[in-house]
N, C-alpha and C. Protein backbone atom coordinates (compact mmCIF):
# COMPACT_ATOMS: atom_id res chain seq x y z
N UNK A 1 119.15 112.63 118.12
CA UNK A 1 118.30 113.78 117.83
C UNK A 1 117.55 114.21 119.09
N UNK A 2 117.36 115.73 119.33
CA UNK A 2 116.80 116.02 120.23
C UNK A 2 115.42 115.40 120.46
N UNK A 3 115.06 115.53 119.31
CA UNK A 3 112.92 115.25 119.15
C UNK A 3 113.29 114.20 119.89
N UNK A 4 113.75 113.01 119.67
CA UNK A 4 113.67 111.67 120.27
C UNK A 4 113.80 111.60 121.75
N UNK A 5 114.97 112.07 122.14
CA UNK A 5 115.00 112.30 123.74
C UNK A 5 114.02 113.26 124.47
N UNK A 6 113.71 114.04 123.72
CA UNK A 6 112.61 114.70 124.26
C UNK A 6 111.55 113.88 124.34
N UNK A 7 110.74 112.66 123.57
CA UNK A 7 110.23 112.06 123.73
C UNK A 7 110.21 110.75 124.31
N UNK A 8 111.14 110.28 124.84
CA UNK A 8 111.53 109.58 125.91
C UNK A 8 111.96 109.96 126.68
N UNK A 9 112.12 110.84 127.40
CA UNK A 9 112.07 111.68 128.11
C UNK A 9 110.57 111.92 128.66
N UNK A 10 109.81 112.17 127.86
CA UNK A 10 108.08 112.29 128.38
C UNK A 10 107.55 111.16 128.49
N UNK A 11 107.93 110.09 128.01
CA UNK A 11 107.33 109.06 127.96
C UNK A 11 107.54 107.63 128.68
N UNK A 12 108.80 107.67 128.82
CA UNK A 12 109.86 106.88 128.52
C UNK A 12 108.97 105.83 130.48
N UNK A 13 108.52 106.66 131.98
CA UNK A 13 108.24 105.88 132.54
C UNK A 13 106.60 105.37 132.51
N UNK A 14 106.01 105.47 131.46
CA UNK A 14 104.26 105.57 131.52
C UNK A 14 104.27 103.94 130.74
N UNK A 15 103.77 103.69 131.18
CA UNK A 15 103.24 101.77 130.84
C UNK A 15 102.21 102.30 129.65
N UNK A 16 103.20 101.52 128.84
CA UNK A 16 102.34 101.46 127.35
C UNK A 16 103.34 102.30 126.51
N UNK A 17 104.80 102.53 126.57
CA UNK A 17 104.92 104.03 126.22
C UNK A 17 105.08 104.11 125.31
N UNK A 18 105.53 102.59 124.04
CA UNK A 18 105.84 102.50 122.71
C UNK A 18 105.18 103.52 121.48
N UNK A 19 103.94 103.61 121.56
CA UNK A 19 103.17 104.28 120.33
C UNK A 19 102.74 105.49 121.19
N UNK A 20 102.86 106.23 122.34
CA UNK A 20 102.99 107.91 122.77
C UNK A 20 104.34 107.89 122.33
N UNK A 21 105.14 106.84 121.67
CA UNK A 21 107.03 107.95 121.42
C UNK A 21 107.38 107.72 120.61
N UNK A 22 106.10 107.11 119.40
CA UNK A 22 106.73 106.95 118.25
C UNK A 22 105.44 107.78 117.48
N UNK A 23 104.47 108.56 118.17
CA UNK A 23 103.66 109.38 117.73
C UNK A 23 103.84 110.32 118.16
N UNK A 24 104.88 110.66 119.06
CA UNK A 24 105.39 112.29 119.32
C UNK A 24 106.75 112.40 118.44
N UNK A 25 107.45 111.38 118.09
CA UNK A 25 108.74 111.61 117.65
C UNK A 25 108.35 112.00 115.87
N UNK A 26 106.96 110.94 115.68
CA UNK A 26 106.99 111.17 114.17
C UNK A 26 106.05 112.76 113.89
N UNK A 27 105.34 113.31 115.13
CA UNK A 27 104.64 114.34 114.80
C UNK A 27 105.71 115.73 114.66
N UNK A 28 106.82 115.69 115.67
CA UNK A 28 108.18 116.34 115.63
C UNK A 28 109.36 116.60 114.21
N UNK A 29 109.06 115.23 113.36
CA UNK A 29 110.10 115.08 112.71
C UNK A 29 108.95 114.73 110.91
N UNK A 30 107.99 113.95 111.13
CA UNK A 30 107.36 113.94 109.82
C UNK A 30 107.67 112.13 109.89
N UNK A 31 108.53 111.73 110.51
CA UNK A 31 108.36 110.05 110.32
C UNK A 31 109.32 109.20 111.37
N UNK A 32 109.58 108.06 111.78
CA UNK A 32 110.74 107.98 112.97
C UNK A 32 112.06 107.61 112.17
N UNK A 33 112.73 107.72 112.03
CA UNK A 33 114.01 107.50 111.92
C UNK A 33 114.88 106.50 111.87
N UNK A 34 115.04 105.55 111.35
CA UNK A 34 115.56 104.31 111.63
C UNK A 34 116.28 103.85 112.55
N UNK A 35 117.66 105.36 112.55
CA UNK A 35 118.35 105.08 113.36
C UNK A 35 118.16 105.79 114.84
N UNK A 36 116.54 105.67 115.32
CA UNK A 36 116.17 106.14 116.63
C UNK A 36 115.36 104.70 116.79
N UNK A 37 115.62 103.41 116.23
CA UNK A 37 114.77 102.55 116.90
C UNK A 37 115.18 102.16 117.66
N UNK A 38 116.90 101.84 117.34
CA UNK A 38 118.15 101.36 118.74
C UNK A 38 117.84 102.07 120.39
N UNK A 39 117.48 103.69 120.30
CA UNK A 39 117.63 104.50 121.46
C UNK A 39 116.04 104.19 122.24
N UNK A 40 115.09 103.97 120.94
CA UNK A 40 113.91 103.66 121.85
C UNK A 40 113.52 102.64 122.58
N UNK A 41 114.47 101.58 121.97
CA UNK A 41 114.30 100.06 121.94
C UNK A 41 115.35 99.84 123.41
N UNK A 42 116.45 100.71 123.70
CA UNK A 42 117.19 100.89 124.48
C UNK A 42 116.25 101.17 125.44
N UNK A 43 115.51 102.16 125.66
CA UNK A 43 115.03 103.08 126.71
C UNK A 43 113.70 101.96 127.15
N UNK A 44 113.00 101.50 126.69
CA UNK A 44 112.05 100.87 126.60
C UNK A 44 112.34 99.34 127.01
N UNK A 45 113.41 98.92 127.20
CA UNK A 45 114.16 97.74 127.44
C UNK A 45 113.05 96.59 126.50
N UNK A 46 113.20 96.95 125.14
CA UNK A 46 112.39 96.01 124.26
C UNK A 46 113.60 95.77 123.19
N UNK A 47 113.09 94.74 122.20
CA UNK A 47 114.34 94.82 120.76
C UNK A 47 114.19 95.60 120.23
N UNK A 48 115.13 95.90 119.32
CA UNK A 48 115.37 96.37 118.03
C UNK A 48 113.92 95.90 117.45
N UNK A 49 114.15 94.67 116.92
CA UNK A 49 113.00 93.49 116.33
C UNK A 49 111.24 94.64 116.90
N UNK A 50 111.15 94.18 117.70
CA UNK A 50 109.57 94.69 118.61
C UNK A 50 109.37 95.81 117.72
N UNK A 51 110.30 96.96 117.95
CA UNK A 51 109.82 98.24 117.62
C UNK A 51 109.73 98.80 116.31
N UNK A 52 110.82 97.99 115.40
CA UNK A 52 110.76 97.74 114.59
C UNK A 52 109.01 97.39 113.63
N UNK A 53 108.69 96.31 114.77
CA UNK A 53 107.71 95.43 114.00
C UNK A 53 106.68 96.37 114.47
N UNK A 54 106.64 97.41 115.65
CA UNK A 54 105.44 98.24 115.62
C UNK A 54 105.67 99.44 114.47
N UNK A 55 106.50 99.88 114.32
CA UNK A 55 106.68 100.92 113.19
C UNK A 55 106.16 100.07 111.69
N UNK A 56 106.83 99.23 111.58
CA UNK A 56 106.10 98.42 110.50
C UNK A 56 104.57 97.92 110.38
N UNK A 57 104.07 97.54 111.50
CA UNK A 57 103.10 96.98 111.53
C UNK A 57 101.74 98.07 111.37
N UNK A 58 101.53 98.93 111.65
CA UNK A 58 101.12 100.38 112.09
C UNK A 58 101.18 101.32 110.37
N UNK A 59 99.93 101.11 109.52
CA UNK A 59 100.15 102.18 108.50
C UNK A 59 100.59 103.32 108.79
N UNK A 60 100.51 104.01 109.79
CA UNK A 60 100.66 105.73 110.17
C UNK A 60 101.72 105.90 110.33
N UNK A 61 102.63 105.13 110.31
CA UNK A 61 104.23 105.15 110.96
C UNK A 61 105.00 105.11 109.46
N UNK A 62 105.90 106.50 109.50
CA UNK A 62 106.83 106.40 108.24
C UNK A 62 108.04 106.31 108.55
N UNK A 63 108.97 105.56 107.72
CA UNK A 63 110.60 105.59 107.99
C UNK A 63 111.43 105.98 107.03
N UNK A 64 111.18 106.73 105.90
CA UNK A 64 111.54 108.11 105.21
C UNK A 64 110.21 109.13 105.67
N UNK A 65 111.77 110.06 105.45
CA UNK A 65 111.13 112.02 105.60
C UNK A 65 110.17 111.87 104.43
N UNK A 66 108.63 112.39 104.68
CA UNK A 66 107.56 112.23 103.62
C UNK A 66 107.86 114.01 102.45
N UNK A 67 107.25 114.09 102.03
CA UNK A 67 107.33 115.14 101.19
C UNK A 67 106.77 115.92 101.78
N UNK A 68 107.10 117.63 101.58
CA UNK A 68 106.14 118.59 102.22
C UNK A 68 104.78 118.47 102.20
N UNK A 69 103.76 117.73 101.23
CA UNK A 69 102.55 117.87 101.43
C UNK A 69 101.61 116.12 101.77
N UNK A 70 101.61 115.50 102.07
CA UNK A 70 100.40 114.66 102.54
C UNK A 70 99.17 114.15 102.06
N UNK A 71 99.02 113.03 101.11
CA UNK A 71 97.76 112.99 100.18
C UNK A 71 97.80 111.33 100.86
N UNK A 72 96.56 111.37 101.16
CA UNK A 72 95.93 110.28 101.79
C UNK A 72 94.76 109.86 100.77
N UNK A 73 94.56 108.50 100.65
CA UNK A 73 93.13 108.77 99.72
C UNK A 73 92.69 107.38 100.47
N UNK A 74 91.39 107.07 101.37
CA UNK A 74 91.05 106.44 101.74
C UNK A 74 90.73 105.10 101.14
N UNK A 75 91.03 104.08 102.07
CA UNK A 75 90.66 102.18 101.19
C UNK A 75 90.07 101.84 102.18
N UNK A 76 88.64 102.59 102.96
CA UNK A 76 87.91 101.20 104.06
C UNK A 76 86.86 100.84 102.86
N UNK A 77 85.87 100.70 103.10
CA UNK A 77 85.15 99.77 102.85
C UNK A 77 84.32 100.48 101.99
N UNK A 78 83.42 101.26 102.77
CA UNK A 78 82.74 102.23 101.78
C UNK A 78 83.28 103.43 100.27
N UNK A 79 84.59 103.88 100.86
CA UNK A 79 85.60 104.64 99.81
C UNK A 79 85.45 104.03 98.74
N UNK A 80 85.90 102.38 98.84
CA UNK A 80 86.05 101.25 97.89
C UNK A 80 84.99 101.07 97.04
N UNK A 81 83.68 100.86 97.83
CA UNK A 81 82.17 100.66 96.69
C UNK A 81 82.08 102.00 96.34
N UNK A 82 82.66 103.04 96.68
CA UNK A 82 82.23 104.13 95.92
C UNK A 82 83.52 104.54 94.69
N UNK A 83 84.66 103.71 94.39
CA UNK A 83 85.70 103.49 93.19
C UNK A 83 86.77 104.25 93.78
N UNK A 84 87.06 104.14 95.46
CA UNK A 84 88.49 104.63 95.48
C UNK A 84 89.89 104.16 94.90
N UNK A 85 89.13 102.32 94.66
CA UNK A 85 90.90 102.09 94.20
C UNK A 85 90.84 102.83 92.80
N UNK A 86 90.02 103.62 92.01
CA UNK A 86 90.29 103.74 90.80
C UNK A 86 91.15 105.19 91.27
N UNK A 87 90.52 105.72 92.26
CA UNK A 87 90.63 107.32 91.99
C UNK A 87 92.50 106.73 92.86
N UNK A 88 92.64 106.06 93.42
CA UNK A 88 93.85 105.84 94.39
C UNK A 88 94.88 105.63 92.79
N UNK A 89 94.79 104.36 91.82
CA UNK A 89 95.08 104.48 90.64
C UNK A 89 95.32 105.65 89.73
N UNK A 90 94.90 106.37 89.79
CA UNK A 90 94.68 108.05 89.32
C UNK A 90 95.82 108.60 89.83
N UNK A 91 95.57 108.76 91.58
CA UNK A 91 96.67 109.58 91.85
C UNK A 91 97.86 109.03 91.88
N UNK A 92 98.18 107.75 91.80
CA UNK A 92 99.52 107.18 91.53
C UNK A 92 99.90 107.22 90.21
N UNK A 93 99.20 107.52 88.88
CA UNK A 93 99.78 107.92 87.81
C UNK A 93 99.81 109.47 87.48
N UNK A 94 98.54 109.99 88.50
CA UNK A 94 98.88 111.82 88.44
C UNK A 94 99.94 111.96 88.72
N UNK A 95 100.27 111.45 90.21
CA UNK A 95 101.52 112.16 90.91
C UNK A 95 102.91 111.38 90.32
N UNK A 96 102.59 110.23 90.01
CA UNK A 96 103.74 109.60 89.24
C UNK A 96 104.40 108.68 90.29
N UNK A 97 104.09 108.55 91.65
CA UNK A 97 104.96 108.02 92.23
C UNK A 97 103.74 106.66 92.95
N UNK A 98 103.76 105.93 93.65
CA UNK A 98 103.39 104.59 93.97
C UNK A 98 102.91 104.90 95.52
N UNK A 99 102.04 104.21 95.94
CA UNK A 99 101.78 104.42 97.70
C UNK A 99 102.65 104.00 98.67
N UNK A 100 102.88 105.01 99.25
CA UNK A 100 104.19 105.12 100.25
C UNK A 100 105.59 105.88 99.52
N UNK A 101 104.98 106.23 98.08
CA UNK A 101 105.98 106.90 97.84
C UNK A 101 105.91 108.29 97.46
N UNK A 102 106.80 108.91 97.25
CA UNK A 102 106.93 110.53 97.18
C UNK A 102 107.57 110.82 95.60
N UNK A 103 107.05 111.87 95.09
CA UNK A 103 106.99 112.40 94.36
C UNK A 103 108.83 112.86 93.82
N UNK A 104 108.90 112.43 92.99
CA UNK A 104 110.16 113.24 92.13
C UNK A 104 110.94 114.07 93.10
N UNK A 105 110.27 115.44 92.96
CA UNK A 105 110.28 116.50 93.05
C UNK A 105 110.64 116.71 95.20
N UNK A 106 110.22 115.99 95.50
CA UNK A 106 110.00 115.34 97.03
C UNK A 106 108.91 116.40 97.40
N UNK A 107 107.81 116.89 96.84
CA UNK A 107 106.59 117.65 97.48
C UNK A 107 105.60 117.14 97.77
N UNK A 108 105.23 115.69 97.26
CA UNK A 108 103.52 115.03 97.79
C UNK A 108 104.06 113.54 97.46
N UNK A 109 103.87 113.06 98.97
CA UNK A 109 103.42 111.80 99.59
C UNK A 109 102.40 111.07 99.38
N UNK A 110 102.43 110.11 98.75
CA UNK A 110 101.14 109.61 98.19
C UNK A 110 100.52 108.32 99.60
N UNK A 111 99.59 108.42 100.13
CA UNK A 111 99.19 107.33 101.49
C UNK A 111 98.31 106.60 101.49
N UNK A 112 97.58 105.55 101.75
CA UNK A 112 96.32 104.94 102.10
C UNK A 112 96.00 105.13 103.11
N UNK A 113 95.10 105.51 103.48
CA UNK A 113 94.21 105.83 104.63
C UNK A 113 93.18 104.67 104.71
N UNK A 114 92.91 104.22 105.84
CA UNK A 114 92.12 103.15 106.41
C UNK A 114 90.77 103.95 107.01
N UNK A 115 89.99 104.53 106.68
CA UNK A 115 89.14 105.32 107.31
C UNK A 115 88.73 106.76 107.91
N UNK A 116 88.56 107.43 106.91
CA UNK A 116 88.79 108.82 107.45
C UNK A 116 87.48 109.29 107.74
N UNK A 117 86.51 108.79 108.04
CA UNK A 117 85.38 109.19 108.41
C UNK A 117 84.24 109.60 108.16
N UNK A 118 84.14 109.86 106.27
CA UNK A 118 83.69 110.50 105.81
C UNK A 118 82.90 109.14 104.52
N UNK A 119 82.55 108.47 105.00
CA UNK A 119 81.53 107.28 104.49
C UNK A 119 80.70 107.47 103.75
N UNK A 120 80.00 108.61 104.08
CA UNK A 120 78.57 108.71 103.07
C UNK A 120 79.01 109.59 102.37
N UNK A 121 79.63 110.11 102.21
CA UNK A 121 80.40 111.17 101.18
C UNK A 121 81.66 110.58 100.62
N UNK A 122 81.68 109.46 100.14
CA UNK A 122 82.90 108.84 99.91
C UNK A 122 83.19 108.83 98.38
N UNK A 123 84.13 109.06 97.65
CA UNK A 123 85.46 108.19 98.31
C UNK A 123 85.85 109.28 98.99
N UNK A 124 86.48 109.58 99.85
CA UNK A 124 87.46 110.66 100.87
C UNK A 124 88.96 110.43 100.66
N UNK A 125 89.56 111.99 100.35
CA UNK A 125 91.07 112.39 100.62
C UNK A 125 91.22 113.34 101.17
N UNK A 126 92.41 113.20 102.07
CA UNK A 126 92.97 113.79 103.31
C UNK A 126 93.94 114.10 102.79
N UNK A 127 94.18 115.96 102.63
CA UNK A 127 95.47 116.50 102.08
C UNK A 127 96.03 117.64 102.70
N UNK A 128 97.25 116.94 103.82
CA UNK A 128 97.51 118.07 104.49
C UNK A 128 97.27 118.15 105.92
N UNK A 129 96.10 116.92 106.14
CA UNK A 129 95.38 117.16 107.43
C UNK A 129 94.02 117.77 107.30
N UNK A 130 93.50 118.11 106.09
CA UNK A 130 91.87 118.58 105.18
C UNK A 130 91.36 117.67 104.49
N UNK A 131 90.02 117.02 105.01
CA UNK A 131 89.63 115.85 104.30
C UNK A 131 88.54 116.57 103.58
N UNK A 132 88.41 115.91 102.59
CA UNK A 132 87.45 116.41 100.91
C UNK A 132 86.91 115.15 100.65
N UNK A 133 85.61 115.19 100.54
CA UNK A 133 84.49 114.18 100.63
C UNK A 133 84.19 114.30 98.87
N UNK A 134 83.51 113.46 98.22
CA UNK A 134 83.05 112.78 97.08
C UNK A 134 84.28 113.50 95.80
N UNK A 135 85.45 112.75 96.12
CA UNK A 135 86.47 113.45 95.47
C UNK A 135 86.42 112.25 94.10
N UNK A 136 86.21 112.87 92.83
CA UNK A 136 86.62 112.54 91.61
C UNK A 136 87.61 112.78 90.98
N UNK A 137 88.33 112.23 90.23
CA UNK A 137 89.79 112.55 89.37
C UNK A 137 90.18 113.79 89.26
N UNK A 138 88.92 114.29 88.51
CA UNK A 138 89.26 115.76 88.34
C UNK A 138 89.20 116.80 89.17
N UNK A 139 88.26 116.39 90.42
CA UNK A 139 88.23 117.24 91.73
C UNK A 139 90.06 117.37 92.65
N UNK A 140 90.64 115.95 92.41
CA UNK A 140 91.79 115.36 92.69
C UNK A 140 92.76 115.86 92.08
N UNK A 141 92.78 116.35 90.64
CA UNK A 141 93.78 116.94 89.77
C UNK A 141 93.50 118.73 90.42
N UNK A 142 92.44 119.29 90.70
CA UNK A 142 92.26 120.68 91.25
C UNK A 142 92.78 120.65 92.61
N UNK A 143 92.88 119.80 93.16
CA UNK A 143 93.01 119.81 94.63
C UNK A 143 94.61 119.86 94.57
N UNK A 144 95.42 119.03 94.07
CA UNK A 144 96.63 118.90 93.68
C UNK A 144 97.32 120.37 93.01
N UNK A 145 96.79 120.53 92.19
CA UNK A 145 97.25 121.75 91.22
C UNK A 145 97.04 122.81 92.49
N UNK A 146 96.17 123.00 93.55
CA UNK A 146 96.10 124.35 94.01
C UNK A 146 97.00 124.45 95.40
N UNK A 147 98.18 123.22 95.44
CA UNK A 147 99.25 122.99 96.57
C UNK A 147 100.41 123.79 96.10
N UNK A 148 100.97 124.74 97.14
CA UNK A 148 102.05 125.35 96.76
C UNK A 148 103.43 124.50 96.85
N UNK A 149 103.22 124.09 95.67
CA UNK A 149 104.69 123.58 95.51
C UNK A 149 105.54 123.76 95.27
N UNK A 150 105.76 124.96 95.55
CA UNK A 150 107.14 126.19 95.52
C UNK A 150 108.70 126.04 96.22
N UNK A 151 108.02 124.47 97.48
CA UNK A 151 109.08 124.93 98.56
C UNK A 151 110.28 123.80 98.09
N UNK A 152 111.43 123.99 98.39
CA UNK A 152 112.59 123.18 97.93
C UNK A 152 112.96 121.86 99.15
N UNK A 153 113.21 120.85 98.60
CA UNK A 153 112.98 120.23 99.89
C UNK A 153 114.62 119.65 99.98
N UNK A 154 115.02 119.94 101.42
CA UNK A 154 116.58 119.64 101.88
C UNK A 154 116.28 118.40 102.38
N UNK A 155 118.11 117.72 101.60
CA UNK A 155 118.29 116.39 101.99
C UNK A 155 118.52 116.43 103.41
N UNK A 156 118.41 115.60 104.47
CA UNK A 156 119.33 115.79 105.73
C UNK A 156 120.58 114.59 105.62
């Protein structure tokens, strides 16, 4: 794939270059690719194994295409005393699908977020790249309902 060489390509002689080319490849494409760990792991003169274990190791890193839309619902610390795992519970039976997974339909990505910043206004979800502070079920079911989920999503 182009995205990939393009990103080793930019990256490929800068010390450190593993997570600048697996955060330009996944901002290019929506997640890295499985079969681009061989070319990075190549270029990078590291294993398979290594890069592997940074894509794995690393919540932010996906290895399926996510759904057109992005629902993050934060689990640090404060989210939590304020009942995110309930509202996180919520949206895994709203949306129907499990964390890390995508929706039926392939339109919303369900994520955990480790901290989105928004502490004293917590619990916090991030939808889209728009974080929404003291979000309740039903704030969560409006927020959801007002995503255009119109668009059809192609297999590759």
């Amino acid at each position: 794939m182009q995205e990939i060489q393009n990103a080793l390509a930019k990256f490929q002689d800068v010390p450190g270059a593993l997570l600048p080319i697996l955060h330009d490849v996944q901002d290019a494409l929506g997640y890295v690719p499985p079969e681009a760990v061989g070319d990075i792991a190549k270029a990078l003169n590291l294993s398979r194994a290594e890069v592997h274990g940074v894509i794995t190791y690393y919540h932010h890193f996906r290895s399926e295409a996510p759904g057109h839309h992005i629902v993050q619902v934060c689990r640090a610390e404060a989210c939590q005393a304020m009942g995110a795992q309930a509202l996180f519970d919520h949206a895994e039976k709203s949306l129907g699908c499990a964390s890390h997974g995508t929706t039926a339909d392939g339109q919303v990505t369900l994520e955990p977020a480790y901290c989105l910043g928004l502490c004293a206004c917590s619990p916090a979800v991030m939808i889209d790249d728009v974080v929404h502070a003291r979000v309740t079920n039903e704030k969560f079911d409006a927020l959801i309902s007002a995503l255009d989920l119109s668009k059809v999503r192609v297999s590759s």
